[in-house]
N, C-alpha and C. Protein backbone atom coordinates (compact mmCIF):
# COMPACT_ATOMS: atom_id res chain seq x y z
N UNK A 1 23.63 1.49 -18.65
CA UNK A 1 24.76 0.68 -18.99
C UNK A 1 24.34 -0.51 -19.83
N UNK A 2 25.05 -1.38 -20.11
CA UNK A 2 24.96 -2.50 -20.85
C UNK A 2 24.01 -3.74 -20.47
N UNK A 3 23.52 -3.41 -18.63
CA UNK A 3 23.03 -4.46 -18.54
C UNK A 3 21.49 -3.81 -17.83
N UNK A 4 21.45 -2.75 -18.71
CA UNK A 4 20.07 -1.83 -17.83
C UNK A 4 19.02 -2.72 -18.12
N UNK A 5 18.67 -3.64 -19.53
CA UNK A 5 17.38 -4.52 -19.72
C UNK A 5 17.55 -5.64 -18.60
N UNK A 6 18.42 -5.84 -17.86
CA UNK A 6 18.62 -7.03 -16.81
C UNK A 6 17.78 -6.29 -15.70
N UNK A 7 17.88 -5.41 -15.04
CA UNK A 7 17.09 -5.01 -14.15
C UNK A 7 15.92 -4.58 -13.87
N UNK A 8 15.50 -5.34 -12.62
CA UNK A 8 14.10 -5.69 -12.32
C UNK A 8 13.06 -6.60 -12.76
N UNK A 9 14.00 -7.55 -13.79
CA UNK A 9 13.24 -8.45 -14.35
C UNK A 9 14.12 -9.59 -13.96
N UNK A 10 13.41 -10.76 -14.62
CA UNK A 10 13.83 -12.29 -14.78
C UNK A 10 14.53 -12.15 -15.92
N UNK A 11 16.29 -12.40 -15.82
CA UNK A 11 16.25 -12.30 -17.17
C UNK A 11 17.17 -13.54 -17.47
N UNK A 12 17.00 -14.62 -16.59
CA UNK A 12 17.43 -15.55 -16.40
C UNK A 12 17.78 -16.68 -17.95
N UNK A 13 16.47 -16.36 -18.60
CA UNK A 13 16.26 -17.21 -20.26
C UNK A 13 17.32 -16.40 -21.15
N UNK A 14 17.35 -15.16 -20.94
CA UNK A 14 18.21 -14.40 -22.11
C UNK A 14 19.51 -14.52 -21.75
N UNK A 15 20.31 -14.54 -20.18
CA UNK A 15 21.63 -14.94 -20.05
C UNK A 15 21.78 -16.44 -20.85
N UNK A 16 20.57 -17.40 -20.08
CA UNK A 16 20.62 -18.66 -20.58
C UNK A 16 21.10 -19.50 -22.30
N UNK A 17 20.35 -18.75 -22.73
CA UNK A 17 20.26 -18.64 -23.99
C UNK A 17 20.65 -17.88 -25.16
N UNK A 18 21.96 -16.97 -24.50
CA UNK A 18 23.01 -15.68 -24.76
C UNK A 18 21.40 -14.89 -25.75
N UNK A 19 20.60 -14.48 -25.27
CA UNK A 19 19.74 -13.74 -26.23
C UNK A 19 19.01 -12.63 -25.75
N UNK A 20 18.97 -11.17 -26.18
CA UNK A 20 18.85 -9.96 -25.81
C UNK A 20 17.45 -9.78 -26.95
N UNK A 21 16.86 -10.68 -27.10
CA UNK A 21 15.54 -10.71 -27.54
C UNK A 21 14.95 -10.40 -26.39
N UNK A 22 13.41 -9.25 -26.61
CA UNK A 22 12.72 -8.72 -25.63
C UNK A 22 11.84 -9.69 -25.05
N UNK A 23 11.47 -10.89 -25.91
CA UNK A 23 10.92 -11.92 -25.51
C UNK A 23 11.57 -13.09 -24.41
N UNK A 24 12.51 -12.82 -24.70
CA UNK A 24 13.75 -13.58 -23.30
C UNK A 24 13.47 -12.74 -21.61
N UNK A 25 12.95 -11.04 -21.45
CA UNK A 25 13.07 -10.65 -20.40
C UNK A 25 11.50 -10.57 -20.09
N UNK A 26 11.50 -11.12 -18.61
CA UNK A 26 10.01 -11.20 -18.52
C UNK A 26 10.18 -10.55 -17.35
N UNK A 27 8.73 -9.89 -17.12
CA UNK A 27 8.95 -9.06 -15.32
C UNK A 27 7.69 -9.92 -14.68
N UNK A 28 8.35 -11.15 -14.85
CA UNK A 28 7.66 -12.17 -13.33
C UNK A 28 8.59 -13.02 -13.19
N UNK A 29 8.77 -14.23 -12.34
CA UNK A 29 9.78 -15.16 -12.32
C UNK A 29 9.11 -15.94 -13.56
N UNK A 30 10.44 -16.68 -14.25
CA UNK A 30 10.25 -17.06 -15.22
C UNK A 30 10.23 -18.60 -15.19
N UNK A 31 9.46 -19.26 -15.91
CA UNK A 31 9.36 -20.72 -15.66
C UNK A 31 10.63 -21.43 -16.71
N UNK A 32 11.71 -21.88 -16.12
CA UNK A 32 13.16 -22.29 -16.78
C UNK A 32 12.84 -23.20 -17.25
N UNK A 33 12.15 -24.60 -16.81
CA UNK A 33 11.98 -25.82 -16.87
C UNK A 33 12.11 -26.55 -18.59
N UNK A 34 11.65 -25.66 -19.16
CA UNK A 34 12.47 -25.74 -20.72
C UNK A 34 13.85 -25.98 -21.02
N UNK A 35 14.60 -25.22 -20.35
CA UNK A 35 16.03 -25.17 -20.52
C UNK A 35 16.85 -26.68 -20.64
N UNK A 36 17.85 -26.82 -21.76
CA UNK A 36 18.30 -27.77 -21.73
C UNK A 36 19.68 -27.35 -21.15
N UNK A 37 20.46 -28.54 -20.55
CA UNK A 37 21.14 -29.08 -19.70
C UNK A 37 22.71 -28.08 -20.02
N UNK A 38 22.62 -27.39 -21.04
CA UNK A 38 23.99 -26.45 -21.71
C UNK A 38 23.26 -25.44 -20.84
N UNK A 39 22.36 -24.67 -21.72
CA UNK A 39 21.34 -23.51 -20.93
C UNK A 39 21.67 -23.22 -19.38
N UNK A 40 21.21 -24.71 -18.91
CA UNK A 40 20.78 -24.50 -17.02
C UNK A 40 22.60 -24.10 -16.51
N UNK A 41 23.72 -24.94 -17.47
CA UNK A 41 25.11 -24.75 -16.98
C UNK A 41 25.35 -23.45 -17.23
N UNK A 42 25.27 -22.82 -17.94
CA UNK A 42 25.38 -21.58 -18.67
C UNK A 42 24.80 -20.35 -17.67
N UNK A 43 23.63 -20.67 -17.44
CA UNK A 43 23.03 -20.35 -16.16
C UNK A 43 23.67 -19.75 -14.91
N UNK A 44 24.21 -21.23 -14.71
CA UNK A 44 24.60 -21.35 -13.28
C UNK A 44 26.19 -19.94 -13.19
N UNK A 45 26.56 -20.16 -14.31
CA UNK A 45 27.87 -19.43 -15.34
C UNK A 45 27.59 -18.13 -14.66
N UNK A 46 27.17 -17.86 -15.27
CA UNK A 46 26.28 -16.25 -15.43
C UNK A 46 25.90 -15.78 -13.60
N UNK A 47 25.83 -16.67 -13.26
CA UNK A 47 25.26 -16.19 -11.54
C UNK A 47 26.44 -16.19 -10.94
N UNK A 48 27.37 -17.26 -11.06
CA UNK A 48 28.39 -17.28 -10.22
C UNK A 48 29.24 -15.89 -10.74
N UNK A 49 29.30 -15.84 -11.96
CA UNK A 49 30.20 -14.67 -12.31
C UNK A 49 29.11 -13.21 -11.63
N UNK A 50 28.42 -13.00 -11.73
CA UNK A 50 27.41 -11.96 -10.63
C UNK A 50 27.71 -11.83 -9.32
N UNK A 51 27.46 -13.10 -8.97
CA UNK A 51 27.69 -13.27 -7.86
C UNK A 51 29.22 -12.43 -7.17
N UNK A 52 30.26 -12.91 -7.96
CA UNK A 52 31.43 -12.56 -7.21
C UNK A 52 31.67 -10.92 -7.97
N UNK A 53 31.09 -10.60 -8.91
CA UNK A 53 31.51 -8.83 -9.08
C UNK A 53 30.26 -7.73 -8.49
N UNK A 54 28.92 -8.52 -7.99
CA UNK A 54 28.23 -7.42 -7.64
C UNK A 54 27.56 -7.75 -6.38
N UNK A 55 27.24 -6.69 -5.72
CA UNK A 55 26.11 -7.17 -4.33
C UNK A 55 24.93 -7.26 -4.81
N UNK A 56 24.66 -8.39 -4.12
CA UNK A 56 22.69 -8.30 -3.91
C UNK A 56 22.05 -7.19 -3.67
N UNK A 57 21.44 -6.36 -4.53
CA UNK A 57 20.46 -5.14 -3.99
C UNK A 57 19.19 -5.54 -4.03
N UNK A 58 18.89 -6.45 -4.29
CA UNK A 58 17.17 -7.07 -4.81
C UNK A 58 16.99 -8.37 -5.11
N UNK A 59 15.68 -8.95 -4.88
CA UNK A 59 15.41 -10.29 -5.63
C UNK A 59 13.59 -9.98 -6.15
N UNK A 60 13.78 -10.72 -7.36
CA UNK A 60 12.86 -10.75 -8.15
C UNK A 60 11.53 -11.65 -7.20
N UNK A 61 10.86 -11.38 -6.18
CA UNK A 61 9.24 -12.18 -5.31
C UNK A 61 8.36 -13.00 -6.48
N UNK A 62 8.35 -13.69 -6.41
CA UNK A 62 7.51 -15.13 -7.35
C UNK A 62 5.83 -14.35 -6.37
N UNK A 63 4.95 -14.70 -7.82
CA UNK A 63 3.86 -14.45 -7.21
C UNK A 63 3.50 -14.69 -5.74
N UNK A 64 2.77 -14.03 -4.46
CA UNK A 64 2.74 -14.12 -2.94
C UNK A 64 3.67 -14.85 -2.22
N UNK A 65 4.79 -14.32 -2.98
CA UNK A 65 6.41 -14.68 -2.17
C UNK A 65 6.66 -13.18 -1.77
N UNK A 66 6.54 -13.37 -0.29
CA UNK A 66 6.72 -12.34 1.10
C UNK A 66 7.91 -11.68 0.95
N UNK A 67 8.78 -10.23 1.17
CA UNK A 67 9.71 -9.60 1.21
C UNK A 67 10.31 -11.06 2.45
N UNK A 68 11.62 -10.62 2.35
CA UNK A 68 12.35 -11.13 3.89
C UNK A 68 12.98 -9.41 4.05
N UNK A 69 13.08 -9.33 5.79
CA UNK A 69 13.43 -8.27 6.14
C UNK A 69 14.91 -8.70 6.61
N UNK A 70 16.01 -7.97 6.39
CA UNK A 70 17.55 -7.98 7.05
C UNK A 70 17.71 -7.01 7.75
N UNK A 71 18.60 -6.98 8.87
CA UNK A 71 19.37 -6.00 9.65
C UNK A 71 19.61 -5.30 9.09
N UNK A 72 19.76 -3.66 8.69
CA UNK A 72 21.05 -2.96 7.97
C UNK A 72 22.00 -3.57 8.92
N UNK A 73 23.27 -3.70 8.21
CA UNK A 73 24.63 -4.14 8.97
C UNK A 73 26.00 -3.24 8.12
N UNK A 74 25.06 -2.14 8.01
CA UNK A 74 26.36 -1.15 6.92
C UNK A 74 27.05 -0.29 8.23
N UNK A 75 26.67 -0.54 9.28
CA UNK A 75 27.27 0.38 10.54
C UNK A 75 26.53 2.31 10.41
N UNK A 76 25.57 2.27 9.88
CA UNK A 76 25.55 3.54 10.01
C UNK A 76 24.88 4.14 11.24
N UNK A 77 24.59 3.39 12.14
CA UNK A 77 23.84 3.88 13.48
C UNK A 77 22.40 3.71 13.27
N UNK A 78 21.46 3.12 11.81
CA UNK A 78 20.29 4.18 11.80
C UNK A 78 19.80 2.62 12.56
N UNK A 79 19.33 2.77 13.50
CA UNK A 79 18.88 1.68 14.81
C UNK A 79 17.08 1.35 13.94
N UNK A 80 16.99 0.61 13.88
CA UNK A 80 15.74 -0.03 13.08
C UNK A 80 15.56 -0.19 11.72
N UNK A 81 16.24 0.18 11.34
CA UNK A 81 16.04 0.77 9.80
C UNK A 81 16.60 -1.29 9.24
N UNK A 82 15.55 -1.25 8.33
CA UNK A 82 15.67 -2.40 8.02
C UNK A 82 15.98 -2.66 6.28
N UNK A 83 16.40 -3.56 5.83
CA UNK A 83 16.50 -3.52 4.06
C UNK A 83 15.51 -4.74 3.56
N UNK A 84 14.79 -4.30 2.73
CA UNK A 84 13.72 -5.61 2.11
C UNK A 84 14.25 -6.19 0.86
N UNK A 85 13.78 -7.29 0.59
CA UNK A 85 14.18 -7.62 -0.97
C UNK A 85 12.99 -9.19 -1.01
């Protein structure tokens, strides 16, 4: 789909910066701290609108940043079965 280069990466600079340059998607967390003050709003834009049309299936782990483990809570019975991200 349209937003297949978004996944599994940081692609936090290229929403930021409306730019689908390959140099905008990086596959580590990306250091923002550049971003000027339109950018970081623009940003924030872009997440909230995510936020309310899709679920969380994943988060991008910053170098020896640990999974967190969740409950499944989808009701399917499977008793242990856990989801990582």
């Amino acid at each position: 789909g349209p937003y297949e280069d978004l996944a599994g990466r940081d692609a936090s600079r290229a929403l930021a910066t409306f730019s689908l340059n390959k140099d905008a998607f990086k596959d580590e967390v990306d250091d923002l701290s550049d971003l000027d003050s339109f950018q970081v709003e623009s940003l924030d834009n872009w997440e909230q609108q995510f936020k309310e049309k899709y679920d969380t299936v994943g988060k991008l782990l910053k170098p020896g940043e640990q999974p967190t483990e969740y409950p499944d809570s989808d009701g399917d019975g499977a008793e242990g079965h856990a989801k990582k991200n």
